[in-house]
N, C-alpha and C. Protein backbone atom coordinates (compact mmCIF):
# COMPACT_ATOMS: atom_id res chain seq x y z
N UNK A 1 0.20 1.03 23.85
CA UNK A 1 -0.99 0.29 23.49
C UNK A 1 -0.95 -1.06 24.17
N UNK A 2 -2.25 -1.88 24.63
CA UNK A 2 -2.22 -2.72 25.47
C UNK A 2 -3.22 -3.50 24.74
N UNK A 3 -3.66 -4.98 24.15
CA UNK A 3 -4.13 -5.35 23.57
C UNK A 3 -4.35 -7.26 24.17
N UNK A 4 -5.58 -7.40 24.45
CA UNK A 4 -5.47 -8.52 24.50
C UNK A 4 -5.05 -9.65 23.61
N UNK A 5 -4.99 -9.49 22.27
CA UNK A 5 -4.56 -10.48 21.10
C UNK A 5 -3.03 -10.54 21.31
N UNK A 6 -2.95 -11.97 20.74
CA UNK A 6 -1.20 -12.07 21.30
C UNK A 6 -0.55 -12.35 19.52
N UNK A 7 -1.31 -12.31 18.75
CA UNK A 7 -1.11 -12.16 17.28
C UNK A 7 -0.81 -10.50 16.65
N UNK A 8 0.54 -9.95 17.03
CA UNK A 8 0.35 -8.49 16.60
C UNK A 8 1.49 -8.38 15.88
N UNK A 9 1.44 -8.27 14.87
CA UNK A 9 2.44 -8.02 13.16
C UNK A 9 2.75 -6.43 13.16
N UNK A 10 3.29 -5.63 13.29
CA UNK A 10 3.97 -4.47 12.79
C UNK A 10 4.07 -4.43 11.43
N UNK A 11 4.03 -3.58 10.70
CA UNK A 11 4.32 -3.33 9.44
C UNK A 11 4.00 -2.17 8.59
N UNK A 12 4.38 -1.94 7.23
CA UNK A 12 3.73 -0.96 6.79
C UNK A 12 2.97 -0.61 5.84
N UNK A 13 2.07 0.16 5.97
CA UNK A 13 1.23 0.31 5.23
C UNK A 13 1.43 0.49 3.72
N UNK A 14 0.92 -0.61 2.52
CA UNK A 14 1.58 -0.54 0.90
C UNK A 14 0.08 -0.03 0.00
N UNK A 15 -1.46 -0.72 0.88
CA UNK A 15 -2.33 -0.03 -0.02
C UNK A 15 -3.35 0.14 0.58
N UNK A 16 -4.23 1.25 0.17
CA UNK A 16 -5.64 1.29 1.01
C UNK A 16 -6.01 2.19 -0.07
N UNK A 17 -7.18 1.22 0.14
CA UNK A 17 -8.30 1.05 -1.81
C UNK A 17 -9.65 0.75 -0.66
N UNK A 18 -10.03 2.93 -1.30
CA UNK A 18 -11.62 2.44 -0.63
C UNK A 18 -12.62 2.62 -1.26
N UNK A 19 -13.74 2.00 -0.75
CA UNK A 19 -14.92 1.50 -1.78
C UNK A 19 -15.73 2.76 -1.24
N UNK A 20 -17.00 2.32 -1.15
CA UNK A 20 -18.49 3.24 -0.99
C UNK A 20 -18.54 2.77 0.29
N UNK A 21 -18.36 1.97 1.36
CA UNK A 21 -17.83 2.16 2.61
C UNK A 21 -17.10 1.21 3.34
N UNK A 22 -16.26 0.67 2.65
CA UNK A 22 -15.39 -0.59 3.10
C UNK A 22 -14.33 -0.13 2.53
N UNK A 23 -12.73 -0.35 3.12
CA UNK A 23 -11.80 0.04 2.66
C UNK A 23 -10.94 -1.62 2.66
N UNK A 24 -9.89 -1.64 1.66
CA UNK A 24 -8.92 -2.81 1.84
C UNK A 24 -7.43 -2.39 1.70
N UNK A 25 -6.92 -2.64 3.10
CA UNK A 25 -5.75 -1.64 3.11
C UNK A 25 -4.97 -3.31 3.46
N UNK A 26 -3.62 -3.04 2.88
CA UNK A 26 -2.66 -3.93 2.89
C UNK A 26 -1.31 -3.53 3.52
N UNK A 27 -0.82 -4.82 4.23
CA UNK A 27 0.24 -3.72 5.32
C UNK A 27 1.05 -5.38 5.10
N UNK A 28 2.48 -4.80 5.01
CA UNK A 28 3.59 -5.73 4.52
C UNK A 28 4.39 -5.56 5.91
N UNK A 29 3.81 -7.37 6.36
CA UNK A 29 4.82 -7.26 7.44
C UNK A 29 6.15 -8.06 7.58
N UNK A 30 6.68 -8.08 6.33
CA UNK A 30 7.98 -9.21 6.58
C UNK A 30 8.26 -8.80 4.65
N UNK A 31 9.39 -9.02 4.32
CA UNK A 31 9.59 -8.34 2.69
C UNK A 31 8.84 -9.62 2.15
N UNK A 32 7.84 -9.67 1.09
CA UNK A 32 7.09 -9.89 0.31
C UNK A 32 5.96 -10.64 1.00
N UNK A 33 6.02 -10.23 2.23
CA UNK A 33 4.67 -10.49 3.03
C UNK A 33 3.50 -9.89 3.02
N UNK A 34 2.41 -9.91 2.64
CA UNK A 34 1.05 -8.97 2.73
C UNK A 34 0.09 -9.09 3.35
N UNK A 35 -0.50 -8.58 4.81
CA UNK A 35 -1.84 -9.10 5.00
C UNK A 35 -2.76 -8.23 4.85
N UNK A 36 -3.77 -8.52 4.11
CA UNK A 36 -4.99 -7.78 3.71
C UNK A 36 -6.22 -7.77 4.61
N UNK A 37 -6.35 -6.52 4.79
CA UNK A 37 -8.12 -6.80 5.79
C UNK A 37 -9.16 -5.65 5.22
N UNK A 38 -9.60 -6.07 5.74
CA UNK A 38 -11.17 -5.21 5.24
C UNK A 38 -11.56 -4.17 6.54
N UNK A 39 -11.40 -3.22 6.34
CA UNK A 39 -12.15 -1.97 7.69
C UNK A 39 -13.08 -0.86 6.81
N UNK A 40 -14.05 -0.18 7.72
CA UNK A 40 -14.76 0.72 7.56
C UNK A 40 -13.74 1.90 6.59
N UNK A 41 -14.64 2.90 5.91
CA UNK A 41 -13.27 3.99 5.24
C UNK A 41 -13.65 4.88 6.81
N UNK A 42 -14.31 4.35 7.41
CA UNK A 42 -14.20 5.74 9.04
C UNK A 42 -12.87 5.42 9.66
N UNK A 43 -12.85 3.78 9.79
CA UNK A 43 -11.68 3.47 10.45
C UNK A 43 -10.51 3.66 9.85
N UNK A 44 -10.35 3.41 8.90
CA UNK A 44 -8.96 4.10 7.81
C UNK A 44 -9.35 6.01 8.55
N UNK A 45 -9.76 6.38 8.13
CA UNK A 45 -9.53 7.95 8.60
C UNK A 45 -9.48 7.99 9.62
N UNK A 46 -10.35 7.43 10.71
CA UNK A 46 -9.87 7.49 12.10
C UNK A 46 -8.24 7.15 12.79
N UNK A 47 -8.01 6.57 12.36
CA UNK A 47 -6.51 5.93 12.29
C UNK A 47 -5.95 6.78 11.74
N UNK A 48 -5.90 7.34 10.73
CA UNK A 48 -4.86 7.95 9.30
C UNK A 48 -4.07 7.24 9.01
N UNK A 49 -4.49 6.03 8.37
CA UNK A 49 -4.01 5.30 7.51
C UNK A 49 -3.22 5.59 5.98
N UNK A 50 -1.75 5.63 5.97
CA UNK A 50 -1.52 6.26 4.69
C UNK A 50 -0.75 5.28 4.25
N UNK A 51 -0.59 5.14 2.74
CA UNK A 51 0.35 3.88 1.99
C UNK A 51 1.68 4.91 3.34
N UNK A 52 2.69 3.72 3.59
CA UNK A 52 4.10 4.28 3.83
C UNK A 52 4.30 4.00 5.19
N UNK A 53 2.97 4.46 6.05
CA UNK A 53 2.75 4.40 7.30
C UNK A 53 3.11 3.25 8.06
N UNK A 54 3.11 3.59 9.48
CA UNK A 54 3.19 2.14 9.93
C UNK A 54 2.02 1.61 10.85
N UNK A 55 1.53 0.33 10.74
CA UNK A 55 0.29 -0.08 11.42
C UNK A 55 0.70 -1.53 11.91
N UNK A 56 0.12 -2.06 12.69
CA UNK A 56 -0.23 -3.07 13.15
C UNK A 56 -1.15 -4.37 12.80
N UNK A 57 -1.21 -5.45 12.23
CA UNK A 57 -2.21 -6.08 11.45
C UNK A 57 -2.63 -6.93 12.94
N UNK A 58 -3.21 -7.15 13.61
CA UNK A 58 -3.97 -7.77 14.93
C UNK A 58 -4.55 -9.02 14.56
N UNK A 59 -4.81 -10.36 14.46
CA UNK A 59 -5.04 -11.60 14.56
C UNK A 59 -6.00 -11.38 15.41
N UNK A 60 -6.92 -12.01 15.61
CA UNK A 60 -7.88 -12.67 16.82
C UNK A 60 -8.74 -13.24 16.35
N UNK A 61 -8.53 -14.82 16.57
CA UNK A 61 -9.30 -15.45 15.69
C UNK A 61 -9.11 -16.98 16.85
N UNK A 62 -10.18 -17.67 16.89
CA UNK A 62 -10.46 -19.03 17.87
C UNK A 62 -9.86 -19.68 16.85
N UNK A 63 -9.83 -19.81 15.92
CA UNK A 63 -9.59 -20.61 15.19
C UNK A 63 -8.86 -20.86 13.54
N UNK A 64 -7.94 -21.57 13.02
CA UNK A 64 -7.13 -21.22 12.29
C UNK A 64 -7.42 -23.03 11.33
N UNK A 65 -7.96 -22.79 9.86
CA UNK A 65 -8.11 -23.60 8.98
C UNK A 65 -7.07 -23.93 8.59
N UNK A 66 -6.86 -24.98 8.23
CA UNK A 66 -5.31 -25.53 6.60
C UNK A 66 -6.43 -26.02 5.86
N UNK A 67 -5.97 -26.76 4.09
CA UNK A 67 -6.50 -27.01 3.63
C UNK A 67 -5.75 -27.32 2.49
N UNK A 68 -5.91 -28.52 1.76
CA UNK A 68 -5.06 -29.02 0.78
C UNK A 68 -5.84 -29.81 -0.48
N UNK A 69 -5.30 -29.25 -1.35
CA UNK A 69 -5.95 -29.98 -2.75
C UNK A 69 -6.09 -31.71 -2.38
């Protein structure tokens, strides 16, 4: 796989909870690490996304907020 984003996390797949057509699958890439995203339930099946599995969480983003009380 060849990917222009230089933000690419390995990890594995812990949940994928799908709605009426949005899925939120969670993929643990570091021990008690979680990043959560939101995809189509086509793209979860297209993929075969299963809790256990292993996936990739991809970054691509211009821009990155902080923010403090």
């Amino acid at each position: 796989m060849k990917i222009s984003a230089r933000n690419t996390l390995k990890g594995k797949v812990v949940s994928v909870e799908k709605g009426a057509t949005t899925a939120h699958v969670k993929i643990e890439v570091a021990d008690g690490t979680v990043i959560t995203s939101s995809i189509t339930n086509e793209a979860v099946d297209s993929l075969g996304l299963t809790v256990g599995g292993q996936a990739y969480a991809v970054v691509k983003a211009s821009d990155v907020m902080i923010a403090v009380d």
